[in-house]
PDB file of N, CA and C in Angstrom:
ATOM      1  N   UNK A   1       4.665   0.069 -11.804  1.00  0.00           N
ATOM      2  CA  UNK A   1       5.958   0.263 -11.181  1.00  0.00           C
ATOM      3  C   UNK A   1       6.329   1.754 -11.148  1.00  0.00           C
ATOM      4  N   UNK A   2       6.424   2.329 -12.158  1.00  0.00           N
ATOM      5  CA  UNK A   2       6.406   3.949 -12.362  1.00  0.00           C
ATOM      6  C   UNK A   2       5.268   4.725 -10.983  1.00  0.00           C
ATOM      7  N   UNK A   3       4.097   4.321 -10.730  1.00  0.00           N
ATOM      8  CA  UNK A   3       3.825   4.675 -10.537  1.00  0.00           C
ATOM      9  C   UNK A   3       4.386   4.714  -8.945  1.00  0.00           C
ATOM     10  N   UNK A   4       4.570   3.755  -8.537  1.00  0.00           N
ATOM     11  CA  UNK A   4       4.837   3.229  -7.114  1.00  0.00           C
ATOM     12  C   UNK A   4       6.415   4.175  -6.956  1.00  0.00           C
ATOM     13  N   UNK A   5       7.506   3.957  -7.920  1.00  0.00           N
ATOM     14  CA  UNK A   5       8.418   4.978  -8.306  1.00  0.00           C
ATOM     15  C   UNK A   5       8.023   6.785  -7.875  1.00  0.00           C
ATOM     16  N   UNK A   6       7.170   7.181  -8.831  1.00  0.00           N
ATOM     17  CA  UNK A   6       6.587   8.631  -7.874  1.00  0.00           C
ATOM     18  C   UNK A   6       5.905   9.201  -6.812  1.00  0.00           C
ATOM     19  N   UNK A   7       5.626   7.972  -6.360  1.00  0.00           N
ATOM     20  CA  UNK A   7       5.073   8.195  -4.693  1.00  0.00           C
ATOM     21  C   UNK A   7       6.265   7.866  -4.105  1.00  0.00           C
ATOM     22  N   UNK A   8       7.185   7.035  -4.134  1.00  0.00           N
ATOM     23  CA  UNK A   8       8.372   7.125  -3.540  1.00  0.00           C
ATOM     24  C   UNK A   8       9.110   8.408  -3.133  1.00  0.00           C
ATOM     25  N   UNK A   9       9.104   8.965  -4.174  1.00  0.00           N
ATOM     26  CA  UNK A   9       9.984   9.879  -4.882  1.00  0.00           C
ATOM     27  C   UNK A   9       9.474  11.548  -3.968  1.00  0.00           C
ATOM     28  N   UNK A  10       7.860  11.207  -4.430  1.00  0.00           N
ATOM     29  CA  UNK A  10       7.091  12.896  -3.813  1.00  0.00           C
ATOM     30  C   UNK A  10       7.437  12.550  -2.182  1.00  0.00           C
ATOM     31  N   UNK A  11       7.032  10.981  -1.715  1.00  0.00           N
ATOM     32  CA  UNK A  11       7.432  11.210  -0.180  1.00  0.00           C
ATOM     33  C   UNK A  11       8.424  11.227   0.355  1.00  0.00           C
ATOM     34  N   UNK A  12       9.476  12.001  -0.286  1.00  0.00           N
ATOM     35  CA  UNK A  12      10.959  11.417   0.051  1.00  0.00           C
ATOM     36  C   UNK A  12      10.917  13.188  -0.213  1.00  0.00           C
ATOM     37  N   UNK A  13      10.476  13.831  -1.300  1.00  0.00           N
ATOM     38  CA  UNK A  13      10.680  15.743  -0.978  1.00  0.00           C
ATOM     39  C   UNK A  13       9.629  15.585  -0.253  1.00  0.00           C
ATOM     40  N   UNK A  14       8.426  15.549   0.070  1.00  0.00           N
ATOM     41  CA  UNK A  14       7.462  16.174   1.255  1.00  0.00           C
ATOM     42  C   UNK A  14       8.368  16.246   2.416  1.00  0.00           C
ATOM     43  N   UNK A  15       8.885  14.641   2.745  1.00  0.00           N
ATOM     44  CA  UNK A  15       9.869  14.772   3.900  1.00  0.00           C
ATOM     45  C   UNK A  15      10.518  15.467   4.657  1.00  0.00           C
ATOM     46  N   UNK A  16      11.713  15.738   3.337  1.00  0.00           N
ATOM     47  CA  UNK A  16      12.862  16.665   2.919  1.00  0.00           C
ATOM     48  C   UNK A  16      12.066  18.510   3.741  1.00  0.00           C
ATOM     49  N   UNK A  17      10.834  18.898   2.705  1.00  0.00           N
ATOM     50  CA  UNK A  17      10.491  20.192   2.790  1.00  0.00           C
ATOM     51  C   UNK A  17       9.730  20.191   4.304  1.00  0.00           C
ATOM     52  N   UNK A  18       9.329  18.860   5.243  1.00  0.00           N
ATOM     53  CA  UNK A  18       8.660  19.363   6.409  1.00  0.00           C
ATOM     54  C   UNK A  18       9.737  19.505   7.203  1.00  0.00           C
ATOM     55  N   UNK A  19      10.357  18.572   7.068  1.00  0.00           N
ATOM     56  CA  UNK A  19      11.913  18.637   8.091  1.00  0.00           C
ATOM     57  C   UNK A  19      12.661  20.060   7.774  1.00  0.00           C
ATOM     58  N   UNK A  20      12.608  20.407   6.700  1.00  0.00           N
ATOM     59  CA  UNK A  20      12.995  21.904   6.461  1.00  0.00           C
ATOM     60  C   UNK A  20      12.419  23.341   7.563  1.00  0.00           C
ATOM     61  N   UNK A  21      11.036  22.775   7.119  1.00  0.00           N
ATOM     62  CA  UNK A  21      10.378  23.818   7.843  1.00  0.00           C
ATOM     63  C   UNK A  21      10.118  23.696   9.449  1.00  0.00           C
ATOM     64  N   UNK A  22      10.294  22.342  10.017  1.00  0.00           N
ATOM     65  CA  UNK A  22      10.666  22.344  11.336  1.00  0.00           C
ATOM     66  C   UNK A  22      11.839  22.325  11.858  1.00  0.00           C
ATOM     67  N   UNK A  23      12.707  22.718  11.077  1.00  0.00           N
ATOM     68  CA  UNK A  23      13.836  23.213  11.710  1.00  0.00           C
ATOM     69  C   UNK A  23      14.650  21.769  11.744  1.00  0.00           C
ATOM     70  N   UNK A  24      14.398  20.883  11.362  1.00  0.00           N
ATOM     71  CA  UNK A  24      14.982  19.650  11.399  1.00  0.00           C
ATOM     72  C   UNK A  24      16.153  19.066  10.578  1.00  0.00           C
ATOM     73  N   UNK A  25      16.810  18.055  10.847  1.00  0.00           N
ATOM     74  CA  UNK A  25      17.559  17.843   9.680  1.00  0.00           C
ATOM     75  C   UNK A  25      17.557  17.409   8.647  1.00  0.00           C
ATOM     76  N   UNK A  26      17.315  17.887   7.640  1.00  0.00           N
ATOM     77  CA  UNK A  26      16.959  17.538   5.871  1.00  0.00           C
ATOM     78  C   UNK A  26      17.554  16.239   5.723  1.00  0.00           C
ATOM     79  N   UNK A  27      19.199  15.942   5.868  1.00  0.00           N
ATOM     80  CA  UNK A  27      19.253  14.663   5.304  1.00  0.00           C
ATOM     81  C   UNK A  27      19.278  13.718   5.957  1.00  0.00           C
ATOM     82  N   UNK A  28      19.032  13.935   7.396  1.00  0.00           N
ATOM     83  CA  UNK A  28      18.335  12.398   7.846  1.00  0.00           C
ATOM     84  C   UNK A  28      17.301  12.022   8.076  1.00  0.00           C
ATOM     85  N   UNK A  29      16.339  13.104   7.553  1.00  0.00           N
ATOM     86  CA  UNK A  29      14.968  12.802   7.358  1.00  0.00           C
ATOM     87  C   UNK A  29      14.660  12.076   5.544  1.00  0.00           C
ATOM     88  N   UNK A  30      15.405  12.845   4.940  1.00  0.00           N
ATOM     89  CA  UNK A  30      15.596  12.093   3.584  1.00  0.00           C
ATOM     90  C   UNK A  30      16.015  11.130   3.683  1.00  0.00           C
ATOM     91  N   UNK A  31      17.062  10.827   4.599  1.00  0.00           N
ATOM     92  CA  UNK A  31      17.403   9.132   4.283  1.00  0.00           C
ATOM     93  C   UNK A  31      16.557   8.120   4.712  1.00  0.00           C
ATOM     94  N   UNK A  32      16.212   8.736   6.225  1.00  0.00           N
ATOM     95  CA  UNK A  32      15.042   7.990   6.387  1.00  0.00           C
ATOM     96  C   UNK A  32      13.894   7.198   5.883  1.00  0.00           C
ATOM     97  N   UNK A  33      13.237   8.615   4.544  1.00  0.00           N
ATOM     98  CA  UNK A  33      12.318   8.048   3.760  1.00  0.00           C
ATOM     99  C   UNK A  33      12.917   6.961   3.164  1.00  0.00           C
ATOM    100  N   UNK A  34      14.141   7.552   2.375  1.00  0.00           N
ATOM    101  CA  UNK A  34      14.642   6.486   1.398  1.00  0.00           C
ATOM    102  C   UNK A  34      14.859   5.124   2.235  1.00  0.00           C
ATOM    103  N   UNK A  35      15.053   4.975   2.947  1.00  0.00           N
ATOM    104  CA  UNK A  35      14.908   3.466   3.260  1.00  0.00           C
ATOM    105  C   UNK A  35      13.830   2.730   4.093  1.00  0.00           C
ATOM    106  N   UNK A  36      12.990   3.742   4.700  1.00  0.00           N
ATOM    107  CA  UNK A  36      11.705   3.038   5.006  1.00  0.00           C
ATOM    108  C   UNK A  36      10.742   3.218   4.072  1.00  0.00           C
ATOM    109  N   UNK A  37      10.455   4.008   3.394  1.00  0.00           N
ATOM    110  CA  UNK A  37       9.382   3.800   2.008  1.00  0.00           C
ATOM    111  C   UNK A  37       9.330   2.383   1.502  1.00  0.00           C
ATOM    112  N   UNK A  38      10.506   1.912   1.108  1.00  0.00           N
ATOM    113  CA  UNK A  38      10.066   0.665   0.580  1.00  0.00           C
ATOM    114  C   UNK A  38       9.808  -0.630   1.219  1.00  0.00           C
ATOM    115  N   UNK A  39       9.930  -0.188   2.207  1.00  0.00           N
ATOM    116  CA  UNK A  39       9.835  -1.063   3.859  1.00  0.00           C
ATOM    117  C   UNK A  39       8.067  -1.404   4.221  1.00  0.00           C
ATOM    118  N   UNK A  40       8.325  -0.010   3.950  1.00  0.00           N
ATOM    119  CA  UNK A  40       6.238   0.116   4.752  1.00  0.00           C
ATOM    120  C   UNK A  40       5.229  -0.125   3.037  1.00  0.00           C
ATOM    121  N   UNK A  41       5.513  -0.348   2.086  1.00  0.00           N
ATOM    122  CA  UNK A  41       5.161  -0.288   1.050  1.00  0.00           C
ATOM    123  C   UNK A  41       5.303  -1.919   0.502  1.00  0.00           C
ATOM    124  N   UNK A  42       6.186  -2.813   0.794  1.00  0.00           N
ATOM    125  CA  UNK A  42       6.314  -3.781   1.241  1.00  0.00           C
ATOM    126  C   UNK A  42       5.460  -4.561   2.149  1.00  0.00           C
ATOM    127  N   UNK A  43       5.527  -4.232   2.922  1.00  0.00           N
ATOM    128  CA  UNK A  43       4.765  -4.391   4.281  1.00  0.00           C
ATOM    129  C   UNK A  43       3.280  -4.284   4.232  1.00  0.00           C
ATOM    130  N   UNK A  44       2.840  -3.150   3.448  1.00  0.00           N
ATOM    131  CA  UNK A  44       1.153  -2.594   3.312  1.00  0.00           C
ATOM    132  C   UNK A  44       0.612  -3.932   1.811  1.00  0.00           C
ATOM    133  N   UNK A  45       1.880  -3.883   0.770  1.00  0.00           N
ATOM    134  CA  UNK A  45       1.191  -4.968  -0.126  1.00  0.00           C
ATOM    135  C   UNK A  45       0.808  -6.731   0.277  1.00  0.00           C
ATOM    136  N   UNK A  46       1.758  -6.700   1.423  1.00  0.00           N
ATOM    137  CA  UNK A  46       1.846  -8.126   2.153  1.00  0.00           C
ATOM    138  C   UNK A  46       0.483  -7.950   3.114  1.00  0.00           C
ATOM    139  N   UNK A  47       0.294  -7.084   3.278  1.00  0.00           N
ATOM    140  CA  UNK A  47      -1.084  -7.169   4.566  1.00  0.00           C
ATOM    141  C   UNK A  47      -2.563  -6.816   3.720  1.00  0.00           C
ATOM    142  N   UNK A  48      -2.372  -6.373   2.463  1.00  0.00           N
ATOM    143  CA  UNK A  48      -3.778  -6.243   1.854  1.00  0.00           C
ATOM    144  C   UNK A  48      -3.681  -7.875   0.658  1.00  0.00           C
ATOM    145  N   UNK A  49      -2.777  -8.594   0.935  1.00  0.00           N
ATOM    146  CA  UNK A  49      -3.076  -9.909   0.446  1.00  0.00           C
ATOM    147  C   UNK A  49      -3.765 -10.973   1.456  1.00  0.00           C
ATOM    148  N   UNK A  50      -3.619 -10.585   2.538  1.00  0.00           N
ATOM    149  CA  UNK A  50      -3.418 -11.448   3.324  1.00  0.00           C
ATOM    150  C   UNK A  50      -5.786 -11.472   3.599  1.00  0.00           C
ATOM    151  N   UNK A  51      -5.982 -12.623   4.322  1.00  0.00           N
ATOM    152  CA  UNK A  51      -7.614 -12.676   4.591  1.00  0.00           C
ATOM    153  C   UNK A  51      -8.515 -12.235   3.936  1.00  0.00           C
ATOM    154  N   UNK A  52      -8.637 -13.087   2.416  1.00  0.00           N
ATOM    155  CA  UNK A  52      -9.316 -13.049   1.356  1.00  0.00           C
ATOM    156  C   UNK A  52      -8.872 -13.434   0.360  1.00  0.00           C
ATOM    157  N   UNK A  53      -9.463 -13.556  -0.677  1.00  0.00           N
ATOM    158  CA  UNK A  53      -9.252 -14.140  -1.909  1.00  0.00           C
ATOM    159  C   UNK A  53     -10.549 -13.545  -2.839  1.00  0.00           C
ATOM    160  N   UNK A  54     -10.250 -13.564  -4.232  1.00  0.00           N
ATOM    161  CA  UNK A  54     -10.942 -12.742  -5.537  1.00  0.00           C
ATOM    162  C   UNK A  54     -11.772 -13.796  -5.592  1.00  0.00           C
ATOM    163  N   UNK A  55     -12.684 -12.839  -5.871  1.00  0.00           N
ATOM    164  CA  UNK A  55     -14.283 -13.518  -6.507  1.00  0.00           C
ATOM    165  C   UNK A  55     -13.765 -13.945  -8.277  1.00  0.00           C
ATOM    166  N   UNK A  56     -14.390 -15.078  -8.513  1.00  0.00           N
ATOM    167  CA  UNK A  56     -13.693 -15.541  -9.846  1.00  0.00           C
ATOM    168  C   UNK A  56     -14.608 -14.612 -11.240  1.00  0.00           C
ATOM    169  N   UNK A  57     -15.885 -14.396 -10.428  1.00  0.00           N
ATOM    170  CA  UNK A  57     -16.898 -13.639 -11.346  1.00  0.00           C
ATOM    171  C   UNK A  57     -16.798 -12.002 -11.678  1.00  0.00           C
ATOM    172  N   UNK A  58     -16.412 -11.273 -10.521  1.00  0.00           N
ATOM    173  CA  UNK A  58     -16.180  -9.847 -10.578  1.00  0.00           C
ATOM    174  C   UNK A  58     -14.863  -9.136 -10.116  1.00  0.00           C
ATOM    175  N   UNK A  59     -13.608 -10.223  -9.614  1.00  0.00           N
ATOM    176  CA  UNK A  59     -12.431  -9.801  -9.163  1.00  0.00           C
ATOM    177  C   UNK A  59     -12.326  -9.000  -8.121  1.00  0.00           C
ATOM    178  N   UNK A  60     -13.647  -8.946  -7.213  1.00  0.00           N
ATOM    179  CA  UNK A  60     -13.100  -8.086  -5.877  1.00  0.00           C
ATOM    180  C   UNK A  60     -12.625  -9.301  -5.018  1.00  0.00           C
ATOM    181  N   UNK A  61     -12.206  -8.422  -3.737  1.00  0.00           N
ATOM    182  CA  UNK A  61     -11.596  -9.319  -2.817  1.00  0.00           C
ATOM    183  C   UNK A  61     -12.700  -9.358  -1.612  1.00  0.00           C
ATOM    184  N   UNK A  62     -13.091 -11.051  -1.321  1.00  0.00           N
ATOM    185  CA  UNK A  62     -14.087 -11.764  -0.803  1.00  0.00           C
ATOM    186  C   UNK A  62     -13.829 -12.338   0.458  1.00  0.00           C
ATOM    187  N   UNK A  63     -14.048 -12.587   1.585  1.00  0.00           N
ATOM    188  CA  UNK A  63     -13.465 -13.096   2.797  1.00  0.00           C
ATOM    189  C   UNK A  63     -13.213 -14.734   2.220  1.00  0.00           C
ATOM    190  N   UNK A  64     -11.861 -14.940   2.971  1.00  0.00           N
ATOM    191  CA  UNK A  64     -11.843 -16.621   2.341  1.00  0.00           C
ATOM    192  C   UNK A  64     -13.011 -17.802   2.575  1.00  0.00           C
ATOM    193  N   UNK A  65     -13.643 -17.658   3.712  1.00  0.00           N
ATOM    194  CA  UNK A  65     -15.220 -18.436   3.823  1.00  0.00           C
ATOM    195  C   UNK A  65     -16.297 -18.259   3.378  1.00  0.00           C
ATOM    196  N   UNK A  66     -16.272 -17.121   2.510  1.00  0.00           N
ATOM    197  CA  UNK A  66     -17.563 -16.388   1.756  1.00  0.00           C
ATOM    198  C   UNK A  66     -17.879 -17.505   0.799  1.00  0.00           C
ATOM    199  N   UNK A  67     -19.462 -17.706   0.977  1.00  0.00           N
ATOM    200  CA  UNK A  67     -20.143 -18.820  -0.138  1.00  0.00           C
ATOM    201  C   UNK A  67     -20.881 -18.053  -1.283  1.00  0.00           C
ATOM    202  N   UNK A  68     -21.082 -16.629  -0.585  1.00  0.00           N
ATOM    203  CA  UNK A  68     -21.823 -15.562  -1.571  1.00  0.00           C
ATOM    204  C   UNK A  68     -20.880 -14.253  -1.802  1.00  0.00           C
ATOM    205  N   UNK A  69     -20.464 -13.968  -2.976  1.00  0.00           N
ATOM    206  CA  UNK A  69     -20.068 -12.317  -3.179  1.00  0.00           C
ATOM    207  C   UNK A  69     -20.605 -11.970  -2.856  1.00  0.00           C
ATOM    208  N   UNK A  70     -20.275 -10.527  -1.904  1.00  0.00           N
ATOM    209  CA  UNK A  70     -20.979  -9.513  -2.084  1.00  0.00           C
ATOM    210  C   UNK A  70     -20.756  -8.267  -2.695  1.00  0.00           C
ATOM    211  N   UNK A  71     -20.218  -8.290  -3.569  1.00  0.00           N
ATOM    212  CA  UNK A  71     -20.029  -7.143  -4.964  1.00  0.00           C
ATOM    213  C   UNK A  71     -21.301  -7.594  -5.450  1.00  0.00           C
ATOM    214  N   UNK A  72     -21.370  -8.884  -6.472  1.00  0.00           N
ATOM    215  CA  UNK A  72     -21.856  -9.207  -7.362  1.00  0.00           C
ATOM    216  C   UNK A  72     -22.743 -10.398  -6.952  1.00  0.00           C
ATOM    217  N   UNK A  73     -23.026 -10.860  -5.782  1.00  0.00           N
ATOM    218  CA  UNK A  73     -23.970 -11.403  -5.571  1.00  0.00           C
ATOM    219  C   UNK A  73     -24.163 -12.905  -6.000  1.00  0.00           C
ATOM    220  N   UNK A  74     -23.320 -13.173  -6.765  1.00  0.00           N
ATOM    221  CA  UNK A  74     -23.138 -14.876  -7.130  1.00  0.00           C
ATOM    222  C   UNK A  74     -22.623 -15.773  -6.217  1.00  0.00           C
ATOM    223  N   UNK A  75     -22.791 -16.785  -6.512  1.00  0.00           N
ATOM    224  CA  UNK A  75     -22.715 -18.040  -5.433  1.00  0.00           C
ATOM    225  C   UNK A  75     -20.874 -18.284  -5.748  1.00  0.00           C
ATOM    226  N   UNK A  76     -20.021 -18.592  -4.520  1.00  0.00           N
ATOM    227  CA  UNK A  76     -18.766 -18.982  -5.195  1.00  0.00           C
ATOM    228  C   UNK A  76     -18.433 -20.414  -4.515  1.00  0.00           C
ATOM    229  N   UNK A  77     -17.521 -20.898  -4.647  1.00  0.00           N
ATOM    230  CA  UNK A  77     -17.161 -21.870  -4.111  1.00  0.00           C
ATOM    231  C   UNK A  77     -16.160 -22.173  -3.390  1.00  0.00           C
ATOM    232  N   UNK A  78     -15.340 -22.454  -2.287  1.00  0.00           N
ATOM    233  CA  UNK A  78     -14.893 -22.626  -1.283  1.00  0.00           C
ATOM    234  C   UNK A  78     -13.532 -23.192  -1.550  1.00  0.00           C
TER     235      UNK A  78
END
């Protein structure tokens, strides 16, 4: 959570300092971040769940019809 917290946080001054330097407006580019960051961050954890499922043997993520890992090469089951 912390961590997800300081990427928030750094892309919310990167923002801030490009909009600075293009001459833009600082705080509606800051607000901006602040309310789409957790939007698209949201959004990116919902779409890397989605078409697949964990291998029970090595915990990567396996296409949902896969009969064979291919990390680890074991047989899985359906």
């Amino acid at each position: 959570m912390a961590v997800i917290l300081i990427i928030w946080i750094s892309g919310i001054i990167v923002a801030g300092i490009l909009a600075s330097q293009k001459n833009r407006s600082v705080a509606r580019w800051v607000w901006g971040s602040i309310l789409l960051s957790p939007l698209l961050i949201i959004i990116l954890l919902f779409l890397s769940s989605l078409g697949g499922r964990k291998c029970k043997f090595c915990a990567e993520m396996i296409k949902e019809d896969a009969t064979v890992c291919r990390f680890c090469g074991r047989e899985v089951t359906l």
